[in-house]
PDB file of N, CA and C in Angstrom:
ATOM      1  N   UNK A   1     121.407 -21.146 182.932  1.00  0.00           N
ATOM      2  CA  UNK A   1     120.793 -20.436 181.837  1.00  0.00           C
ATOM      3  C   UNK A   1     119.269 -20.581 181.945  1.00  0.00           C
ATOM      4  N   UNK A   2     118.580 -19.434 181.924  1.00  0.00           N
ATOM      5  CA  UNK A   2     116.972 -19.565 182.256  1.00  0.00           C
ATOM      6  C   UNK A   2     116.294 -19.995 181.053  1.00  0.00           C
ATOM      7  N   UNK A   3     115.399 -20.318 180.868  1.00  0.00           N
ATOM      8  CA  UNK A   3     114.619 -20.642 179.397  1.00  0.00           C
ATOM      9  C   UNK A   3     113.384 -19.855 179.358  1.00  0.00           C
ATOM     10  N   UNK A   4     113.252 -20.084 177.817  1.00  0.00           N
ATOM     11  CA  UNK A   4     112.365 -18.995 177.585  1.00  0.00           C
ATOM     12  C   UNK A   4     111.156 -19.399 177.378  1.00  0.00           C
ATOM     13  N   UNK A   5     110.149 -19.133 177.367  1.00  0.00           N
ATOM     14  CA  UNK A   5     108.461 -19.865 176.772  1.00  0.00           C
ATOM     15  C   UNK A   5     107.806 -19.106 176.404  1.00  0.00           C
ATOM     16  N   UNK A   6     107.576 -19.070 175.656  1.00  0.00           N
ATOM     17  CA  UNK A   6     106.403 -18.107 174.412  1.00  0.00           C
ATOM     18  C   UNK A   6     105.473 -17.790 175.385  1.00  0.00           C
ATOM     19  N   UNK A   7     104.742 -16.772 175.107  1.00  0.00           N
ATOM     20  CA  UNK A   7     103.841 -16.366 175.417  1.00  0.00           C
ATOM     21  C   UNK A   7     102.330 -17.621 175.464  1.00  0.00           C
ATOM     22  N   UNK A   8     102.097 -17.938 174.070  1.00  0.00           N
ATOM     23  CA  UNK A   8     101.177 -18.840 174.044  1.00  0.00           C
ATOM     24  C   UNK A   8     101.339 -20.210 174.583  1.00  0.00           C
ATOM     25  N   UNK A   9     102.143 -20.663 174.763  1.00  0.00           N
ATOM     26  CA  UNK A   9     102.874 -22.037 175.906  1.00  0.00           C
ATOM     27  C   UNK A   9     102.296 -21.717 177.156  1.00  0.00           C
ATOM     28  N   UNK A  10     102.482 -20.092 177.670  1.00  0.00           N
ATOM     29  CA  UNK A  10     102.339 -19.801 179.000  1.00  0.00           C
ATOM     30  C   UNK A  10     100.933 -19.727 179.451  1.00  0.00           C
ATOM     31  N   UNK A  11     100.296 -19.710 178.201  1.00  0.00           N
ATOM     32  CA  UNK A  11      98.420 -19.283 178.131  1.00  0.00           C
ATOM     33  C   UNK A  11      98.322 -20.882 178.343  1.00  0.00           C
ATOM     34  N   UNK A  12      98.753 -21.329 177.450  1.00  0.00           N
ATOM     35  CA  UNK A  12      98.252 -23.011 177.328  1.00  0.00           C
ATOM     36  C   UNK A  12      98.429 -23.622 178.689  1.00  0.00           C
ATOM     37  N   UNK A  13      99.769 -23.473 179.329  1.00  0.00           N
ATOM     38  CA  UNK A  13      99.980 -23.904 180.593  1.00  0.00           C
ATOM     39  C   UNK A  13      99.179 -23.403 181.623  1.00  0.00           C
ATOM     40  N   UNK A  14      98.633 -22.175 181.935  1.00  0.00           N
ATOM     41  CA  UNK A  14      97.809 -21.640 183.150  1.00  0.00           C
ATOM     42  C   UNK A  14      97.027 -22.336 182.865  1.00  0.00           C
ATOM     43  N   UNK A  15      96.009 -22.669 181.040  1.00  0.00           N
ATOM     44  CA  UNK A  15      94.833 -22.976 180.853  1.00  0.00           C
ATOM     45  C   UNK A  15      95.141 -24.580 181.288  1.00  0.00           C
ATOM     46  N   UNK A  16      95.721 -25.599 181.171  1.00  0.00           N
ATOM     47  CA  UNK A  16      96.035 -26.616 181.217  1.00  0.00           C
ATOM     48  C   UNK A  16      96.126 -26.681 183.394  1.00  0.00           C
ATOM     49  N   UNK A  17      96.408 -26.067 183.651  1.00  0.00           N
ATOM     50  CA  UNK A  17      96.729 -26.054 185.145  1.00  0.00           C
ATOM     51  C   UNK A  17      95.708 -25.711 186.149  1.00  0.00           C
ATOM     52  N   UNK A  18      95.119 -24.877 185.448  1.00  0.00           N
ATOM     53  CA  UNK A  18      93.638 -23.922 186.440  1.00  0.00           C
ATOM     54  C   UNK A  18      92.618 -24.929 185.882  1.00  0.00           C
ATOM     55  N   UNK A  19      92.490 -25.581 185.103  1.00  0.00           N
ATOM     56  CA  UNK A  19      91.208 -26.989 184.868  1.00  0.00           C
ATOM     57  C   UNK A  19      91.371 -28.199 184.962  1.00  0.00           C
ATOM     58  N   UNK A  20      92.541 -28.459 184.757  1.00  0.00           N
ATOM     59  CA  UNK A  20      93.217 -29.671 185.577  1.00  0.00           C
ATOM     60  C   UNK A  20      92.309 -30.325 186.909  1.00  0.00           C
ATOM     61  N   UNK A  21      92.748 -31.137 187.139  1.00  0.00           N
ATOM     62  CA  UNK A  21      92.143 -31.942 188.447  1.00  0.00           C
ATOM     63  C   UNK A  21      93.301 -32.505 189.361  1.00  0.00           C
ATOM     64  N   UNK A  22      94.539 -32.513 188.085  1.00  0.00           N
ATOM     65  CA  UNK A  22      95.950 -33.128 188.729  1.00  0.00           C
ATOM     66  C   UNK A  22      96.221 -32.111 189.909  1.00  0.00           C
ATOM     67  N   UNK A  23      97.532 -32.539 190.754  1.00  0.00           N
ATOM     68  CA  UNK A  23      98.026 -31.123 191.435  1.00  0.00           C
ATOM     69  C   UNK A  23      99.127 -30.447 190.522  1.00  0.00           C
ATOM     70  N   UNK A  24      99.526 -29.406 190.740  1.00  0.00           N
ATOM     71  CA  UNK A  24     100.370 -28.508 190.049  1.00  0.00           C
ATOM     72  C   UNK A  24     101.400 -28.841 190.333  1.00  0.00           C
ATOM     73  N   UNK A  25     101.723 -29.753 191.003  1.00  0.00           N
ATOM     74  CA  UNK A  25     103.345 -30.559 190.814  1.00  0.00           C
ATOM     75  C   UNK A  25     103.746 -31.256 189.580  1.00  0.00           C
ATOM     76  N   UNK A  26     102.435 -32.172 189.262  1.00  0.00           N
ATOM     77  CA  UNK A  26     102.206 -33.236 188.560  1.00  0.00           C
ATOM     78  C   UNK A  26     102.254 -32.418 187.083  1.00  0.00           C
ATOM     79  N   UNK A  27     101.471 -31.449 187.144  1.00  0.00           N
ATOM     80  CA  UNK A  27     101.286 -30.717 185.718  1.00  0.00           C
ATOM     81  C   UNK A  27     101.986 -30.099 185.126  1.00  0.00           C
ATOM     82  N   UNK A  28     103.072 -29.412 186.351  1.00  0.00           N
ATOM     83  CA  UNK A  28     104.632 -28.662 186.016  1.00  0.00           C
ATOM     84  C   UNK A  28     105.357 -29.712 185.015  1.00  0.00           C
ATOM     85  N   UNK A  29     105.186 -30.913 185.931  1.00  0.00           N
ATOM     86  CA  UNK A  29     106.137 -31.837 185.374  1.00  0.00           C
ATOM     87  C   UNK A  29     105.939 -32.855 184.148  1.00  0.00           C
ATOM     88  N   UNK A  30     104.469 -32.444 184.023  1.00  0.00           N
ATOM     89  CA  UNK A  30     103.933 -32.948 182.693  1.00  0.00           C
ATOM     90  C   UNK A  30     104.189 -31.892 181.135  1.00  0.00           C
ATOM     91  N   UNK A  31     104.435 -30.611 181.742  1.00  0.00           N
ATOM     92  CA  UNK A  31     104.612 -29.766 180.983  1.00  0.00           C
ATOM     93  C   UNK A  31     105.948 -29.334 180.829  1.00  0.00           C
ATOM     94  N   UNK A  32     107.164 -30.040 181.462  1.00  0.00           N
ATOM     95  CA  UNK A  32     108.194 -29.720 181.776  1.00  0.00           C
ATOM     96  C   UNK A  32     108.813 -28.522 182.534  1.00  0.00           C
ATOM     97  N   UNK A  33     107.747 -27.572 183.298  1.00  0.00           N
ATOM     98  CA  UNK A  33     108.394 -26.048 184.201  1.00  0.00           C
ATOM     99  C   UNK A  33     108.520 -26.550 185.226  1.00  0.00           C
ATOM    100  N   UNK A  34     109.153 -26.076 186.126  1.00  0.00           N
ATOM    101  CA  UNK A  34     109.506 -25.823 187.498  1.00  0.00           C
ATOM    102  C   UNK A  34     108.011 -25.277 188.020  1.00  0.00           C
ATOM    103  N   UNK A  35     107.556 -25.681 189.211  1.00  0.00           N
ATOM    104  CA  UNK A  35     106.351 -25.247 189.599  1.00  0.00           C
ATOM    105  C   UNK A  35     106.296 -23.917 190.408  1.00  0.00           C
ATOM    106  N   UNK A  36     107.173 -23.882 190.210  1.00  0.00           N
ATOM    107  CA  UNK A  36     107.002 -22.289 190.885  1.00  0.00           C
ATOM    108  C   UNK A  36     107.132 -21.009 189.873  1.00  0.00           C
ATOM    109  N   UNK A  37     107.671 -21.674 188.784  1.00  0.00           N
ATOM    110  CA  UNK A  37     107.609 -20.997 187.370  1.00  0.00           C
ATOM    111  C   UNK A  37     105.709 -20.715 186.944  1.00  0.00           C
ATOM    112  N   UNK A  38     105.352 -22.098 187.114  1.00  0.00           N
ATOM    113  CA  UNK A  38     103.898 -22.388 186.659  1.00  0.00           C
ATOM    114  C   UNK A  38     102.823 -21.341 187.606  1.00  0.00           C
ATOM    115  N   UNK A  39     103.529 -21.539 188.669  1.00  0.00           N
ATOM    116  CA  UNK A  39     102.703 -20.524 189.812  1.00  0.00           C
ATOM    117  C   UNK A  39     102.837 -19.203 189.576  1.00  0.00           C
ATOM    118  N   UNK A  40     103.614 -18.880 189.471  1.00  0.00           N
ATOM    119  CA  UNK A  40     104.084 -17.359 188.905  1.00  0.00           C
ATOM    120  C   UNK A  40     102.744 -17.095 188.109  1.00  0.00           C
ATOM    121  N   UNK A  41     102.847 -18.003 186.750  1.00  0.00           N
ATOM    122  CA  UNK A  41     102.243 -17.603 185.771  1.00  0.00           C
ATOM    123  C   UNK A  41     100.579 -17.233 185.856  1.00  0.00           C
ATOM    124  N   UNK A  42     100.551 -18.400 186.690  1.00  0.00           N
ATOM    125  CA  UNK A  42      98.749 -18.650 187.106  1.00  0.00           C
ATOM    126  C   UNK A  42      98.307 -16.988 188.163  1.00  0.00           C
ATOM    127  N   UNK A  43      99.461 -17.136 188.754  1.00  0.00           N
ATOM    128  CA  UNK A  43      99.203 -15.679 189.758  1.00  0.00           C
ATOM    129  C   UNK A  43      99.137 -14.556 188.492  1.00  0.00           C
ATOM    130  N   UNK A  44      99.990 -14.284 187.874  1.00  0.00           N
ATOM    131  CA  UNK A  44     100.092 -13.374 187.083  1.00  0.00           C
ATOM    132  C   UNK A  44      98.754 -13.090 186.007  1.00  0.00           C
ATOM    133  N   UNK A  45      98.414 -14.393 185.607  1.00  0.00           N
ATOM    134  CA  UNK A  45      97.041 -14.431 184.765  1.00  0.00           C
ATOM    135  C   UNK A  45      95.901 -14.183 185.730  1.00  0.00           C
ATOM    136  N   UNK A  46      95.676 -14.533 186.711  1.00  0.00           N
ATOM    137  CA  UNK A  46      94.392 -13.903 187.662  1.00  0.00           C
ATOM    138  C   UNK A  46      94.807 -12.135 188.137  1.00  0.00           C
ATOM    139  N   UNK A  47      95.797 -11.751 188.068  1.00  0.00           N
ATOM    140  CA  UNK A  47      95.997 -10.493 188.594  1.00  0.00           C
ATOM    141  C   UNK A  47      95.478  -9.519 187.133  1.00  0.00           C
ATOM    142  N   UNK A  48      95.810 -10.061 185.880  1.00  0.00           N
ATOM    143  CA  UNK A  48      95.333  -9.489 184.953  1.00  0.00           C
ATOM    144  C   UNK A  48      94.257  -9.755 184.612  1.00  0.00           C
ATOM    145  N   UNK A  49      93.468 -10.538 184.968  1.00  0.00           N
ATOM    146  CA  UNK A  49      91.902 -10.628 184.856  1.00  0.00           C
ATOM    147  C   UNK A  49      90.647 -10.023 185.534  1.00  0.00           C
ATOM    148  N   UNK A  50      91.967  -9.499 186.875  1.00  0.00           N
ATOM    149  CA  UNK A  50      90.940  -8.779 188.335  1.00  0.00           C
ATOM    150  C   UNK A  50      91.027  -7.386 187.692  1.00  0.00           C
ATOM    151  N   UNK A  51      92.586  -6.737 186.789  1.00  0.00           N
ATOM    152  CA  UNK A  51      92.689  -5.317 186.763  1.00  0.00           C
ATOM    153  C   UNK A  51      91.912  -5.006 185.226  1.00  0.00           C
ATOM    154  N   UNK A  52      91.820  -5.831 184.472  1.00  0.00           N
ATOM    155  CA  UNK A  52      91.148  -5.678 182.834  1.00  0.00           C
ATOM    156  C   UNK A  52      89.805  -5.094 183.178  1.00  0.00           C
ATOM    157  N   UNK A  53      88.864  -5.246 183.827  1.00  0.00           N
ATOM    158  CA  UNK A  53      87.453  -4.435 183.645  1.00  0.00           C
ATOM    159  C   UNK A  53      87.878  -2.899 184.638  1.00  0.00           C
ATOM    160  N   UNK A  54      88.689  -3.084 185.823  1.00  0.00           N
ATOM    161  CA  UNK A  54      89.042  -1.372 186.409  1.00  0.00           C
ATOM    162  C   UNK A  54      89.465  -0.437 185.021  1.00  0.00           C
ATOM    163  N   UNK A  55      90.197  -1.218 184.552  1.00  0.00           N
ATOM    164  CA  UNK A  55      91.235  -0.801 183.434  1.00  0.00           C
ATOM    165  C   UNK A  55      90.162   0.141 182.647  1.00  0.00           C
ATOM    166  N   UNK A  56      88.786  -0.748 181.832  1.00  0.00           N
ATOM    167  CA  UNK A  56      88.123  -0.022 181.163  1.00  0.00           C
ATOM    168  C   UNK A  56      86.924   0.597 181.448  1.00  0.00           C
ATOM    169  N   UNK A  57      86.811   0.957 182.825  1.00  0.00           N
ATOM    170  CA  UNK A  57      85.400   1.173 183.362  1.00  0.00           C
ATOM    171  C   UNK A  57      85.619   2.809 182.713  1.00  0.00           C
ATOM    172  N   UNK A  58      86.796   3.375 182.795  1.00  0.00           N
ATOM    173  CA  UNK A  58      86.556   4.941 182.402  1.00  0.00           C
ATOM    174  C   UNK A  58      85.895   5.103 180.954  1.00  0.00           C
ATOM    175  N   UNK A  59      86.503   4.569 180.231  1.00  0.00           N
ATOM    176  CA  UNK A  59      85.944   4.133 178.941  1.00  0.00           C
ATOM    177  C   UNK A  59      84.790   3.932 178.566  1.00  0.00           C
ATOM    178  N   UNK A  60      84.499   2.963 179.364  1.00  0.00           N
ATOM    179  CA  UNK A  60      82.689   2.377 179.034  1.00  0.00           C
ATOM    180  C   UNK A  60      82.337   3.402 179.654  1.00  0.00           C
ATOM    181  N   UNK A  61      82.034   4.489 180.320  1.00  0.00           N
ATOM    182  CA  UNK A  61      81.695   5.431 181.391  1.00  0.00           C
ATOM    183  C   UNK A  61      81.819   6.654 180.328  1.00  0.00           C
ATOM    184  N   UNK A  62      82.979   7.073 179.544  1.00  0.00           N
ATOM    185  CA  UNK A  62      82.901   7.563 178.385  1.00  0.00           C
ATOM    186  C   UNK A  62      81.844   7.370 177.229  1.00  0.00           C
ATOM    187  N   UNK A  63      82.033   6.210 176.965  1.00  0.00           N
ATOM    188  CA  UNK A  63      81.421   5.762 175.854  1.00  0.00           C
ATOM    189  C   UNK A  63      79.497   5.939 176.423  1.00  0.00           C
ATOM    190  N   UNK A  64      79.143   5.318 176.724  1.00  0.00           N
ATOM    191  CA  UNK A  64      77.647   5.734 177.441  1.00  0.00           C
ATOM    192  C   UNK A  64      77.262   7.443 177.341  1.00  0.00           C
ATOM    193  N   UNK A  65      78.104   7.919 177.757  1.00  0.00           N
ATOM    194  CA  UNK A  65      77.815   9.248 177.914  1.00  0.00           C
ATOM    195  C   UNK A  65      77.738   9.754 176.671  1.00  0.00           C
ATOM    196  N   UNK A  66      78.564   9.284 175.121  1.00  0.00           N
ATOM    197  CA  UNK A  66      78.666   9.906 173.793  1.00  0.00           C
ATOM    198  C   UNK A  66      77.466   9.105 173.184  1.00  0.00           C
ATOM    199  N   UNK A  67      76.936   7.904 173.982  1.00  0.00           N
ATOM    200  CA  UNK A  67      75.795   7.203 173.382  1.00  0.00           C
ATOM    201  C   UNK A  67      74.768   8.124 173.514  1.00  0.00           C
ATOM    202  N   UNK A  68      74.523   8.507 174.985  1.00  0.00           N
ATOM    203  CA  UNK A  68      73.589   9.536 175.036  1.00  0.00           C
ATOM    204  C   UNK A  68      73.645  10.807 174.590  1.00  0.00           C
ATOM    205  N   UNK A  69      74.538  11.359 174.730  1.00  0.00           N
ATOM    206  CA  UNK A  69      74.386  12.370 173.514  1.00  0.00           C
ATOM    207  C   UNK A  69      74.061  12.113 172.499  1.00  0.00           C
ATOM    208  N   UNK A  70      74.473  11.050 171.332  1.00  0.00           N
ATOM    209  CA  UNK A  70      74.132  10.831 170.244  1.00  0.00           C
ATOM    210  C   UNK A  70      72.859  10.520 170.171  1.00  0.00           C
ATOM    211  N   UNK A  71      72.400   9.943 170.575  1.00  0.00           N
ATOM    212  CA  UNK A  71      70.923   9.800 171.021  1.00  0.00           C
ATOM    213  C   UNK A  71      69.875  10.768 170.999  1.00  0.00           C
ATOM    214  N   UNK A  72      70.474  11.826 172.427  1.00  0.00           N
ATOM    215  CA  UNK A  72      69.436  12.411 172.138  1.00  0.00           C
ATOM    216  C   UNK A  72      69.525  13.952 170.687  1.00  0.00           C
ATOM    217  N   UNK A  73      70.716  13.537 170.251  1.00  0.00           N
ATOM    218  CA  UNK A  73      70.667  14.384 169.098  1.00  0.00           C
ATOM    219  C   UNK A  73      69.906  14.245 167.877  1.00  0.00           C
ATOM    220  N   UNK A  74      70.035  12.544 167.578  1.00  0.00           N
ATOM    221  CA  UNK A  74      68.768  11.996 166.853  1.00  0.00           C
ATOM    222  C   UNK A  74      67.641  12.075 167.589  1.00  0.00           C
ATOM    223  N   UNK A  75      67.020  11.919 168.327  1.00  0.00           N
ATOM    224  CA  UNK A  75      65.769  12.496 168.636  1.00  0.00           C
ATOM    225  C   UNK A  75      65.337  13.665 168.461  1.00  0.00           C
ATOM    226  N   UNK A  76      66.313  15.236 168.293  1.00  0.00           N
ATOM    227  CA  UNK A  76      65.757  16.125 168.264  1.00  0.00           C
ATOM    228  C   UNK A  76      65.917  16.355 167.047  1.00  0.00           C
ATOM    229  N   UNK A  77      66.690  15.607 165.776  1.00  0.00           N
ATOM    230  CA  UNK A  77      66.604  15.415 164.961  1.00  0.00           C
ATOM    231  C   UNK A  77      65.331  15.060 163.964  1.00  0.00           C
ATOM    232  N   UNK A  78      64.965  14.043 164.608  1.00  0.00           N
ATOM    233  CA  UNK A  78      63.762  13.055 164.086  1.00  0.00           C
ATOM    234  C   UNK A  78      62.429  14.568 164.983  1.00  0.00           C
ATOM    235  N   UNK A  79      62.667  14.802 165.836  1.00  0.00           N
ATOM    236  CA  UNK A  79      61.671  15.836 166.270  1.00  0.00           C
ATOM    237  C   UNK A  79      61.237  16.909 165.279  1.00  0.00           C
ATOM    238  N   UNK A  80      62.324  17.387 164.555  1.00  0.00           N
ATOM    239  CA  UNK A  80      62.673  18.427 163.620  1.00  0.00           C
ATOM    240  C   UNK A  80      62.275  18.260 162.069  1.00  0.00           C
ATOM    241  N   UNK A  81      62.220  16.695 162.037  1.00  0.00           N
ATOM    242  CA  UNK A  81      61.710  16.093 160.515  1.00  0.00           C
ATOM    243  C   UNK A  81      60.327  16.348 160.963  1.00  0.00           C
ATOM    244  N   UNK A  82      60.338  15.566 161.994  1.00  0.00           N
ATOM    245  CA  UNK A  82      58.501  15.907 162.117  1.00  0.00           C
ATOM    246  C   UNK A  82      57.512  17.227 161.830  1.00  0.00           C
ATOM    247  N   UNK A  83      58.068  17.761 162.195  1.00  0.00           N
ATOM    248  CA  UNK A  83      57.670  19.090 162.894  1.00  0.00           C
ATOM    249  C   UNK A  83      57.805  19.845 160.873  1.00  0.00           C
ATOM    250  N   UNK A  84      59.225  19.478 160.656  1.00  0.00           N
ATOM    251  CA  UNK A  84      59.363  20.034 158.457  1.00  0.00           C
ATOM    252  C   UNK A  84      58.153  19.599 157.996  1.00  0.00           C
ATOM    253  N   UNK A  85      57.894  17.916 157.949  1.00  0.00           N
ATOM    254  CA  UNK A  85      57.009  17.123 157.550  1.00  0.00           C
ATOM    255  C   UNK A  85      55.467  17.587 157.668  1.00  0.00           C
ATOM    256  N   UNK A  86      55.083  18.354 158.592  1.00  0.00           N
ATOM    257  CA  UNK A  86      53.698  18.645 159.257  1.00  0.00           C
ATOM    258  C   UNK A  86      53.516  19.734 158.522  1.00  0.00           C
ATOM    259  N   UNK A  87      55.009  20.981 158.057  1.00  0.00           N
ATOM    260  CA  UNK A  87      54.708  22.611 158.088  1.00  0.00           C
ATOM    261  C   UNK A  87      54.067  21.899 156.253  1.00  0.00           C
ATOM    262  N   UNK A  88      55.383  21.147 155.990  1.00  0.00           N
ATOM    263  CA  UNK A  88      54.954  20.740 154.260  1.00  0.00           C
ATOM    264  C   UNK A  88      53.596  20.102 153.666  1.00  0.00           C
ATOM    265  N   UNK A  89      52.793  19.303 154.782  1.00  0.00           N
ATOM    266  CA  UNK A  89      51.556  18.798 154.497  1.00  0.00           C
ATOM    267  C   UNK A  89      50.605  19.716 154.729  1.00  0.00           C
ATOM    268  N   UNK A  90      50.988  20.593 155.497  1.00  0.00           N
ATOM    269  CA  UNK A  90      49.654  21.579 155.453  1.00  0.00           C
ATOM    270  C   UNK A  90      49.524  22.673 154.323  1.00  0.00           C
ATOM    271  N   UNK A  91      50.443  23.206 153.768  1.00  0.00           N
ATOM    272  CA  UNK A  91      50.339  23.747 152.635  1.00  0.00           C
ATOM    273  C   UNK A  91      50.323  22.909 150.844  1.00  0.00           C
ATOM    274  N   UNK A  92      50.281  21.218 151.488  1.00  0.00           N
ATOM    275  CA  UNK A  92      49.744  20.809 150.322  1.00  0.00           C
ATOM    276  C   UNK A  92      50.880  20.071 149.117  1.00  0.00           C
ATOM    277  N   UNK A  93      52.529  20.333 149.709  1.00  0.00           N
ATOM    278  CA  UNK A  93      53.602  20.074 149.348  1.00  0.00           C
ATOM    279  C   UNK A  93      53.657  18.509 150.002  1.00  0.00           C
ATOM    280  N   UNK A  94      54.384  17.828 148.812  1.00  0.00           N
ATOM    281  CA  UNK A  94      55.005  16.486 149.658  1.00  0.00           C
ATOM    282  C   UNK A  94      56.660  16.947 149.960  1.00  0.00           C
ATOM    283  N   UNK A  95      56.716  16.152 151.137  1.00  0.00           N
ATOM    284  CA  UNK A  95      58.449  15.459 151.229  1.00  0.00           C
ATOM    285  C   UNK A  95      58.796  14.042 150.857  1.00  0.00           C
ATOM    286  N   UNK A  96      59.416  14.316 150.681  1.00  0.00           N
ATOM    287  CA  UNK A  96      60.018  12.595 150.004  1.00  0.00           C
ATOM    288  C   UNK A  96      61.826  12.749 150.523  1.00  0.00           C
ATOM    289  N   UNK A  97      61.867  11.955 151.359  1.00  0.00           N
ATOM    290  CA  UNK A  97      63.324  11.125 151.844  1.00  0.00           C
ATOM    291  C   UNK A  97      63.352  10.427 150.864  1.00  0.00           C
ATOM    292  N   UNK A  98      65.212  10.143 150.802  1.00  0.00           N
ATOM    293  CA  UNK A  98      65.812   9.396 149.993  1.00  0.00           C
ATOM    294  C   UNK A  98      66.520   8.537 151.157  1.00  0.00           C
ATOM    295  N   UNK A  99      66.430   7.249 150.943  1.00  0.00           N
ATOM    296  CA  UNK A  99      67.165   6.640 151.805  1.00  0.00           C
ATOM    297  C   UNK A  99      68.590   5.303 151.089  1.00  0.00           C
TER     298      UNK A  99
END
């Protein structure tokens, strides 16, 4: 019958194993797994740490691009106050923002 281990056991154990100084015989058996169980896990946690930034590069690559747009939309924004602001002082009118 195989046994089961939580998820957070399995975090604790890679974290307990990858800073360790013991060998991973010693630590299996301090933690009670089979070391090839423990190995699994440690492989499995570096394979998801190499694919997590590929994973979101499209994203951040997205996101940048809606930064700059937004960006330069407030600028032509703020260009456009300016430009209200200048027509209203020359004929002698104030503006007043509410913020």
């Amino acid at each position: 019958m195989r046994r089961q281990y939580s998820p957070g056991f399995r975090e604790f154990a890679v974290a307990v194993a990858t800073q360790s100084a013991s060998p991973l015989v010693r630590v299996a058996d301090e933690l009670g797994v089979k070391r090839t169980t423990l190995s699994s896990w440690i492989a499995a946690a570096r394979r998801h740490r190499v694919q997590t930034p590929r994973l979101r590069a499209p994203e951040v690559a997205a996101l940048q691009k809606k930064i700059e747009r937004i960006s330069a939309q407030r600028d032509a924004l703020a260009h456009v106050l300016v430009l209200c602001v200048q027509e209203k002082g020359s004929g002698g009118g104030q503006v007043q923002l509410d913020r």
